[in-house]
C-alpha atoms as a PDB file:
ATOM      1  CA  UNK A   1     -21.675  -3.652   0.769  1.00  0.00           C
ATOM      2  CA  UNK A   2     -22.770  -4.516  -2.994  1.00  0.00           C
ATOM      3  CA  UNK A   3     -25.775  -6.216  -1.949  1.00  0.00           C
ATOM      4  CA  UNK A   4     -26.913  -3.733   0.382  1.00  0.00           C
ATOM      5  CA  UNK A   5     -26.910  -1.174  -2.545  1.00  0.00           C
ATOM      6  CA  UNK A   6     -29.116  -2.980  -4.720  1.00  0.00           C
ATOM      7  CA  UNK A   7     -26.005  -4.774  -6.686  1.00  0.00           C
ATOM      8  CA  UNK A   8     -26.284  -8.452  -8.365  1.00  0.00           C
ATOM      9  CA  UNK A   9     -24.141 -11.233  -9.716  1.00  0.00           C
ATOM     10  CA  UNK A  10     -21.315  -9.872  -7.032  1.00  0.00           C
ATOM     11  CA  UNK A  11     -17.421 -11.202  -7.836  1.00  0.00           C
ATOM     12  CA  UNK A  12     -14.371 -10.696  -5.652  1.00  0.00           C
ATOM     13  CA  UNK A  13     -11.393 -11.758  -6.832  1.00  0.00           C
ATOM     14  CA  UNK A  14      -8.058 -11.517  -5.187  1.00  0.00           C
ATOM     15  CA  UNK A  15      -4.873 -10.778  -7.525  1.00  0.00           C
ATOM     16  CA  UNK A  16      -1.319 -11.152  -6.483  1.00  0.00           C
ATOM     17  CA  UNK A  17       1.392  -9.240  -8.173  1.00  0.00           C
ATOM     18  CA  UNK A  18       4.564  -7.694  -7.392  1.00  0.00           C
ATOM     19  CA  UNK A  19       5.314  -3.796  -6.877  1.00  0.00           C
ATOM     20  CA  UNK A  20       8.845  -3.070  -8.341  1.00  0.00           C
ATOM     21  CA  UNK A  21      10.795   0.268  -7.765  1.00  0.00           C
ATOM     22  CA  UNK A  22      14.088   0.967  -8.174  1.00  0.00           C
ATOM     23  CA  UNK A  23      15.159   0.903  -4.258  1.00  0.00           C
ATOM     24  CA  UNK A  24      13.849   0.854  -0.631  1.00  0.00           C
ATOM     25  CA  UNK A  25      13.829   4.492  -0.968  1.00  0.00           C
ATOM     26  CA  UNK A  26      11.995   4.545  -4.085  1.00  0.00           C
ATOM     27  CA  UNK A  27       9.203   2.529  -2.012  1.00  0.00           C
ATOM     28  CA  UNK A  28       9.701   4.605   1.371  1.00  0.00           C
ATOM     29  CA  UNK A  29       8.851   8.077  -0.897  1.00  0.00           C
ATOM     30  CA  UNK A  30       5.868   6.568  -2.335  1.00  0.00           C
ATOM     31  CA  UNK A  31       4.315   5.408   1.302  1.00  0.00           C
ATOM     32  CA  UNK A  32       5.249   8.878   2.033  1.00  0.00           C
ATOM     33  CA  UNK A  33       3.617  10.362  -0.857  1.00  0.00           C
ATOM     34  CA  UNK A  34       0.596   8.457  -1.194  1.00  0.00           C
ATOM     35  CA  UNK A  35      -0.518   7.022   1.804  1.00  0.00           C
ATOM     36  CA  UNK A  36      -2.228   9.575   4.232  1.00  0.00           C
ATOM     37  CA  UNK A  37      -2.913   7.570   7.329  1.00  0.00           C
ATOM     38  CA  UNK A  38       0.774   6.913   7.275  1.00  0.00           C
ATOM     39  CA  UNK A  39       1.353  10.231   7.692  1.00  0.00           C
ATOM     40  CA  UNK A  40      -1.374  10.912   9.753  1.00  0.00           C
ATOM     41  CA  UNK A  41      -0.214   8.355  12.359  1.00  0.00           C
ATOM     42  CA  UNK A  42       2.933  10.225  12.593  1.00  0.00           C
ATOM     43  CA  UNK A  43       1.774  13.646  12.532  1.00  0.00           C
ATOM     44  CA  UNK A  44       1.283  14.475  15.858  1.00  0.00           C
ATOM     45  CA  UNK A  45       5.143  13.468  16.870  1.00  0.00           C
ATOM     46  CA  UNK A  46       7.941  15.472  17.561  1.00  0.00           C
ATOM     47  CA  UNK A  47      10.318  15.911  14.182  1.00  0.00           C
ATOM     48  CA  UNK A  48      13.138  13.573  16.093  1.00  0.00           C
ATOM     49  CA  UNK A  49      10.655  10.670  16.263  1.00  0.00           C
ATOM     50  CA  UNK A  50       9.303  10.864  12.704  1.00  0.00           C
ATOM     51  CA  UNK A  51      12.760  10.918  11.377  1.00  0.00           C
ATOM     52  CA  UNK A  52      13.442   7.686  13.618  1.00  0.00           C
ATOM     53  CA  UNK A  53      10.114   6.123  12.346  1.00  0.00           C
ATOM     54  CA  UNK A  54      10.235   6.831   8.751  1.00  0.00           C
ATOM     55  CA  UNK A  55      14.451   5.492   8.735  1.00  0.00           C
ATOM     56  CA  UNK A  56      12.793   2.102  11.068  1.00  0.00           C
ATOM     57  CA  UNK A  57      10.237   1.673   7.837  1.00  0.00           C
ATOM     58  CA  UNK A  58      12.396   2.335   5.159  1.00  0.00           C
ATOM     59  CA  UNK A  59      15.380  -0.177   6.974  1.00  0.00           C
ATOM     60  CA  UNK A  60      12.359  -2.400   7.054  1.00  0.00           C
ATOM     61  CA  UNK A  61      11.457  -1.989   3.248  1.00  0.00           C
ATOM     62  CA  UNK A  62      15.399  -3.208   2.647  1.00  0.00           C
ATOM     63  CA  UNK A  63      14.315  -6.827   3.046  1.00  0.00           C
ATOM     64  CA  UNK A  64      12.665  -6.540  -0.088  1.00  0.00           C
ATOM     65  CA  UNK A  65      15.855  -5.203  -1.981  1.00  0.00           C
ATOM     66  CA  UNK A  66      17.250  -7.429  -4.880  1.00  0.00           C
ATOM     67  CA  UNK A  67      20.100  -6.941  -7.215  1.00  0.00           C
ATOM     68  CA  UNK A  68      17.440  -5.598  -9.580  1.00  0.00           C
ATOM     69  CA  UNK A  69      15.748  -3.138  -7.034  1.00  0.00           C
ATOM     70  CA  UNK A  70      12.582  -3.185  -4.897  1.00  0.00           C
ATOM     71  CA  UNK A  71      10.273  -5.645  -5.416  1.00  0.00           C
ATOM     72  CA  UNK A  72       7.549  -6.616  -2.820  1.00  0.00           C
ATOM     73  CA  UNK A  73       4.452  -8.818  -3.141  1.00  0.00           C
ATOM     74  CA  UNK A  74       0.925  -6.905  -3.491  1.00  0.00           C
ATOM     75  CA  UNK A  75      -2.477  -8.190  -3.090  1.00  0.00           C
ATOM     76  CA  UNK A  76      -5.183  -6.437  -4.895  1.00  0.00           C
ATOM     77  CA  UNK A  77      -8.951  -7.413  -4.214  1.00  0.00           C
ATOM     78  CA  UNK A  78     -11.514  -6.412  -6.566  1.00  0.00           C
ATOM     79  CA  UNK A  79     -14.979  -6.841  -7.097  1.00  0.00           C
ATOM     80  CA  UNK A  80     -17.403  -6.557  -9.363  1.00  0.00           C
ATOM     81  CA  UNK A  81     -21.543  -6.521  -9.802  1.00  0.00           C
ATOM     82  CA  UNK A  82     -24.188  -5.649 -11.953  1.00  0.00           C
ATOM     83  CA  UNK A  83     -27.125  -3.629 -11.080  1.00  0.00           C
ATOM     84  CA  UNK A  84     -30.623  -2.948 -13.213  1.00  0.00           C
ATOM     85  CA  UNK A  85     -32.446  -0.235 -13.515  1.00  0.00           C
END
């Protein structure tokens, strides 16, 4: 995609870090909040099977629950490149 638009001296680098919240909640109203297609996928649904969906992710967030709150490895890709002219 960088080379096809004329960009030079490409890097990708891939970055792991940790997302920490306060709880499974915490992480369940952000994925709510911030991720579209999430909601998108679930739009179409009657109210009784969003409910059920959204309480199967958030009991699925829980594995990630410590005694210090949520906390869930991330993996961030980024990439860089120059272009002239």
């Amino acid at each position: 995609m960088f080379a096809g638009n004329g960009f030079e001296n490409i890097e990708k680098r891939t970055l792991l870090h940790s997302l920490k919240l306060g709880s499974a909640s915490d992480a369940l109203i952000m994925i709510q909040e911030a991720f579209g297609a999430y909601r998108a996928v679930l739009a179409d649904s009657p109210e009784p099977v969003r409910t059920a969906a959204w309480a199967e992710v958030e009991e699925m967030l829980k594995e990630f629950e410590t005694s210090e709150g949520f906390e869930a490895p991330i993996e961030v890709l980024v990439a860089a490149g120059s272009k002239h002219g």
